[in-house]
Protein backbone atom coordinates (compact mmCIF):
# COMPACT_ATOMS: atom_id res chain seq x y z
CA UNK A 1 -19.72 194.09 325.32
CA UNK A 2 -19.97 191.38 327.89
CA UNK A 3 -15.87 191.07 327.98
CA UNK A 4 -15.82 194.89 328.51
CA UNK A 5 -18.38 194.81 331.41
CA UNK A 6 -16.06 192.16 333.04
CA UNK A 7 -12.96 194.03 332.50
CA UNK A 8 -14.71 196.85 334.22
CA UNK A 9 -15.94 194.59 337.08
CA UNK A 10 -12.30 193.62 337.64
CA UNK A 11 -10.78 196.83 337.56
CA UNK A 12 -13.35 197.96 340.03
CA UNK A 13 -12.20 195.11 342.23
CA UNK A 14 -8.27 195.44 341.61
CA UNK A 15 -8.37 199.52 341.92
CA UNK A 16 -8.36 199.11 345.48
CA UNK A 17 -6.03 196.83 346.14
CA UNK A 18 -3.19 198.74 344.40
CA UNK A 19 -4.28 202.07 345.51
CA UNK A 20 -3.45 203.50 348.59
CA UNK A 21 -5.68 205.21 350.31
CA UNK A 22 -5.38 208.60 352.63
CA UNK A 23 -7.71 208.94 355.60
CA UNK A 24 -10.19 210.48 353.94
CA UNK A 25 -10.73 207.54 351.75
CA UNK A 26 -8.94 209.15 348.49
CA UNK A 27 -6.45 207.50 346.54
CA UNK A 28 -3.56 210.42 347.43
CA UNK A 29 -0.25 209.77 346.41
CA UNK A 30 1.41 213.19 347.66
CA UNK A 31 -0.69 216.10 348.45
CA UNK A 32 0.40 220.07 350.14
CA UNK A 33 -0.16 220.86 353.10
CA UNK A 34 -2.67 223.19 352.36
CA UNK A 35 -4.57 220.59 350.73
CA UNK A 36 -4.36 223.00 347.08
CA UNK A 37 -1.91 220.45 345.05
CA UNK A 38 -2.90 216.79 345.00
CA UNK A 39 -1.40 213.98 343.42
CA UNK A 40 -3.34 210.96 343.37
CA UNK A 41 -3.54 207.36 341.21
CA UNK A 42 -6.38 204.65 340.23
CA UNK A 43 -9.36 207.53 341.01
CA UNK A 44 -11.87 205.87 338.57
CA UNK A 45 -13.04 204.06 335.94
CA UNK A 46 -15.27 204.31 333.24
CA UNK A 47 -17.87 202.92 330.77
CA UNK A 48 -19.44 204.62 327.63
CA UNK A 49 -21.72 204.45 324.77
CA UNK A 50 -19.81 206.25 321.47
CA UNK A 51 -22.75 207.51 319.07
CA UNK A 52 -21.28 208.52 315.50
CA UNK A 53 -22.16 212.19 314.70
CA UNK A 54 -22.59 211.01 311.09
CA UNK A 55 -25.44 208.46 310.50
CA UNK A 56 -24.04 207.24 307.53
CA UNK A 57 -21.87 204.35 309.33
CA UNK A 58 -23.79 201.60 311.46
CA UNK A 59 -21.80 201.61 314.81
CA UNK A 60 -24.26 201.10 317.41
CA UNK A 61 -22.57 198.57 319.66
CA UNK A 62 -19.89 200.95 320.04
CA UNK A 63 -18.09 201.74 323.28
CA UNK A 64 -15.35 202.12 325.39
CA UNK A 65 -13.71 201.53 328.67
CA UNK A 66 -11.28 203.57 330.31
CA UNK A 67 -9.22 203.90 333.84
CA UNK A 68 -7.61 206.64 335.87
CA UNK A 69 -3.60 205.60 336.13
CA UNK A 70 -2.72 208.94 337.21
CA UNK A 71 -4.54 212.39 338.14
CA UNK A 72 -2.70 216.21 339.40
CA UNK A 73 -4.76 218.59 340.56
CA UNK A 74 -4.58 222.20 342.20
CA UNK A 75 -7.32 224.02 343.86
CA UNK A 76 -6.76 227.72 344.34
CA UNK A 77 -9.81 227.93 346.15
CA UNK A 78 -12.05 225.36 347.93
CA UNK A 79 -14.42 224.60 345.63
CA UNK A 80 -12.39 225.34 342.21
CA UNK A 81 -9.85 224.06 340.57
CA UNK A 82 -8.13 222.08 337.78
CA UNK A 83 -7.54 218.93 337.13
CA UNK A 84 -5.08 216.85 334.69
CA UNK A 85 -5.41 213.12 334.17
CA UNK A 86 -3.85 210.56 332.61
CA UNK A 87 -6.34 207.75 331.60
CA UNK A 88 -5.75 204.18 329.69
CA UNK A 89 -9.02 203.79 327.32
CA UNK A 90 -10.16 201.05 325.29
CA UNK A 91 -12.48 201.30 321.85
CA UNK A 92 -14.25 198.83 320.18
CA UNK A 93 -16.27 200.26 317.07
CA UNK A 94 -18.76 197.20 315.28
CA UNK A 95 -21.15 197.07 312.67
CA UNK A 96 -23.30 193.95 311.63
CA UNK A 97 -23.92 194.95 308.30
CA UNK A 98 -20.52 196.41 307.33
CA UNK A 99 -16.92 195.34 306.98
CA UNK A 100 -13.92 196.93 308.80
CA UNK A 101 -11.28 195.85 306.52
CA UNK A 102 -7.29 196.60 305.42
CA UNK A 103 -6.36 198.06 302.01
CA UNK A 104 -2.68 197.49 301.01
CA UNK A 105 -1.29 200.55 303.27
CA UNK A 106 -2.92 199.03 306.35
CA UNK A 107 -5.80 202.04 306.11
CA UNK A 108 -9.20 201.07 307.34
CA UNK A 109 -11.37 201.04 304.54
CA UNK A 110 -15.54 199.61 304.82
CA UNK A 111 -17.36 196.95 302.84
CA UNK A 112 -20.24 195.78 302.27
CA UNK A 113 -19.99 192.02 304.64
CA UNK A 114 -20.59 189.77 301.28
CA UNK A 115 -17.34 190.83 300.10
CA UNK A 116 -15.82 189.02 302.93
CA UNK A 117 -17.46 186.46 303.70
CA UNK A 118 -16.20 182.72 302.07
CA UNK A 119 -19.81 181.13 302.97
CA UNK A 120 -22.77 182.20 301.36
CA UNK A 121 -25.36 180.86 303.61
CA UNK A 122 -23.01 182.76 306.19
CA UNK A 123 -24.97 184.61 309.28
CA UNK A 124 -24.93 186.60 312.78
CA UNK A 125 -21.97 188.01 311.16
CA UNK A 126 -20.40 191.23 313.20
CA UNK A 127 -17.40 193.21 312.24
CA UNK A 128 -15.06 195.69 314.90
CA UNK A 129 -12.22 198.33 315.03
CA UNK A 130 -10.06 198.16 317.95
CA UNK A 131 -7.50 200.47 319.07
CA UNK A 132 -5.87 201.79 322.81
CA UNK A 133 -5.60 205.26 323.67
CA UNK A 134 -4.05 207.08 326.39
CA UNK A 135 -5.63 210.27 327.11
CA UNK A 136 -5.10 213.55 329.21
CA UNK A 137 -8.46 215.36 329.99
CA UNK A 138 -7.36 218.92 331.44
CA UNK A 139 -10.40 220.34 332.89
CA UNK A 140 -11.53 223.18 335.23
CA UNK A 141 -13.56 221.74 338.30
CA UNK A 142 -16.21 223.29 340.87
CA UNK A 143 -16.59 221.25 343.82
CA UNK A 144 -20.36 221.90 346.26
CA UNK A 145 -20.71 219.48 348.61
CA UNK A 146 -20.51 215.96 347.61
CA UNK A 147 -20.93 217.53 344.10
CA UNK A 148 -18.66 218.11 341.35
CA UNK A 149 -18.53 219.60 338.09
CA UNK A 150 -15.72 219.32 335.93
CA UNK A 151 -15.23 220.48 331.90
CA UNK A 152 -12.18 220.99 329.67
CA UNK A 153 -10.56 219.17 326.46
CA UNK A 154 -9.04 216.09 326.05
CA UNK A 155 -5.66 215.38 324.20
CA UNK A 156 -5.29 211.24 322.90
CA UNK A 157 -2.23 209.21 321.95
CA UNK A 158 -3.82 206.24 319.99
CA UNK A 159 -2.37 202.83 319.46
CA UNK A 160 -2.66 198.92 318.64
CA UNK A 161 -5.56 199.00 315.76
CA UNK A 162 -6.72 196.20 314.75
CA UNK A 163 -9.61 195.07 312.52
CA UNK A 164 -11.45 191.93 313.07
CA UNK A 165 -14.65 189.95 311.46
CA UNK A 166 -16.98 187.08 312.52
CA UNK A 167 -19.74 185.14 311.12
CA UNK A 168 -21.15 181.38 312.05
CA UNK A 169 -22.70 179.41 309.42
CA UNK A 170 -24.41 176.42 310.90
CA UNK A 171 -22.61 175.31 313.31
CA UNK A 172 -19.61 176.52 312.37
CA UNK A 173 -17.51 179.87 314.20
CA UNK A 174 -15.09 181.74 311.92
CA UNK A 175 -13.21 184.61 312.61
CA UNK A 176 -10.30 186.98 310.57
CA UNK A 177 -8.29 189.65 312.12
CA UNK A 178 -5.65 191.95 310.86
CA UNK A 179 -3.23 194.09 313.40
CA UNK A 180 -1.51 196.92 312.79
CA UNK A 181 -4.10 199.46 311.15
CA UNK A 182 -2.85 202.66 310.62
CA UNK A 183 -4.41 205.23 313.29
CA UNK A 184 -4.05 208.95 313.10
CA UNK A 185 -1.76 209.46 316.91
CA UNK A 186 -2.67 212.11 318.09
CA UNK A 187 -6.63 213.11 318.46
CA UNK A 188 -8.62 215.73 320.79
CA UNK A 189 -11.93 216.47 321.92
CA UNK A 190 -14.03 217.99 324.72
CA UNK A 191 -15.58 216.22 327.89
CA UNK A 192 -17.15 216.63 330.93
CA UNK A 193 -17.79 214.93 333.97
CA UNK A 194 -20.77 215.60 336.71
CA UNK A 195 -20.76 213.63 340.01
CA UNK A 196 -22.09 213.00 343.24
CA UNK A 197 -19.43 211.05 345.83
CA UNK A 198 -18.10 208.31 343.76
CA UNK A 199 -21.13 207.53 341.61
CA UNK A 200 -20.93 210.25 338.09
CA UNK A 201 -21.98 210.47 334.33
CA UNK A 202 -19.28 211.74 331.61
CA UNK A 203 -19.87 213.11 328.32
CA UNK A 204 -17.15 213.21 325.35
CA UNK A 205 -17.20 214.96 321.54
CA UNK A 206 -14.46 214.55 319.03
CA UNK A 207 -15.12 216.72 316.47
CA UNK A 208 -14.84 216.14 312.63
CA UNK A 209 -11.69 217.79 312.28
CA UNK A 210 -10.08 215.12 314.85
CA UNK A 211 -10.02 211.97 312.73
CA UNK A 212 -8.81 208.56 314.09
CA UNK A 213 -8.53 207.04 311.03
CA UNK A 214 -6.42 209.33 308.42
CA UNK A 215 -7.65 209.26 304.64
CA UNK A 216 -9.89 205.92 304.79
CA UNK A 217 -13.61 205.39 303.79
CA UNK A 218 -13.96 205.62 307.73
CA UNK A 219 -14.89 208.86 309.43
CA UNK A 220 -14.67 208.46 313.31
CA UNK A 221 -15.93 211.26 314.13
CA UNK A 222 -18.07 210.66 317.72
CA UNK A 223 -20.06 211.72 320.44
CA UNK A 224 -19.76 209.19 323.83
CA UNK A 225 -22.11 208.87 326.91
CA UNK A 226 -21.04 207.04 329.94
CA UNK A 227 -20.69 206.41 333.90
CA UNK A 228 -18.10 207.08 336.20
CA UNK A 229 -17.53 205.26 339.22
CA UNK A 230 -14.93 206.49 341.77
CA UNK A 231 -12.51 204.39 344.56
């Protein structure tokens, strides 16, 4: 958690300084005349909570990170529109009392943490799935003021699992990771977004039928709570 809240902190800082912004204080790459197509880069970034919809797996430090890279959007009418983004996100799923391990086809597959662990009088032992995603949340948008709505789906391209263990027994660290776990590409799910100026709250759902892992003892299948802060 703490290297995620300082890879947010940095992004927050470096957003900025790539971007460049219009005189209104938006990142706008290109934009109409009219003001109804914009094309802009580096909007946001955000921070979530993911809570499992099935209580059976022990995932509460769970979470993600992601960042705006690019976002279109066209607004037939002042305060409506629609909105496609393309987003970089980062997951980290970890357990302390279960394993995140690879079977022999590089599936993820759960054990119980004494099946892994070499020391016996092993302890403040923690276990995570990683992986990278690149997502494109199309969503419809009302704009009131410095408010703004904004729900649709969310298409994912997922990438670079890994699977990775720790444990410390006396005053010894170990840790064990494995690369290339086999992720299911291509995942969707709903979200939506409610904001005030830069400062907002998201909300995410990937339903059971959109699996990250395919046929392992793993069932991703999440709901994920977060903020949003704009540039």
């Amino acid at each position: 958690m703490k290297k995620l809240l300082l890879l947010a902190a940095a992004l927050l800082v470096a957003g900025p300084v790539f971007a460049q912004p219009s005189k209104d204080g938006d990142t706008v790459i290109a934009s109409s005349e009219d003001g109804k197509f914009i094309f802009s880069g580096l909007e946001h970034v955000g921070y979530g909570y993911h809570y499992m919809s099935d209580a059976t797996y022990d995932v509460s430090a769970s979470e993600e990170l992601f960042y705006n890279l690019l976002n279109f959007s066209y607004f037939p009418a002042p305060s409506f529109g629609f909105t496609l983004g393309i987003d970089y996100e980062f997951n980290i799923f970890s357990s302390e009392k279960s394993a995140f391990i690879l079977d022999g086809t590089n599936k993820v597959q759960t054990v119980d943490f004494s099946t892994v662990l070499s020391e016996t009088a092993a302890r403040r032992q923690r276990s995570s799935l990683l992986f990278h995603t690149i997502n494109f949340p199309l969503m419809a948008c009302v704009r009131l003021g410095s408010f703004g709505i904004a729900a649709g789906a969310e298409a994912s391209l997922n990438f670079g699992g890994s699977v990775r263990y720790k444990y410390k027994n006396g005053d010894i660290k170990y840790k064990v990771a494995h690369r290339k776990a086999e992720l299911e590409p291509f995942t969707y799910g709903l979200v939506a977004r409610i904001s005030y100026e830069e400062v907002g709250i998201y909300g995410k759902f990937y339903p059971k039928s959109s699996k990250v892992l395919p046929d392992g003892s793993v069932d991703l299948n999440y709901f994920t709570i977060g903020v949003q802060l704009g540039f």
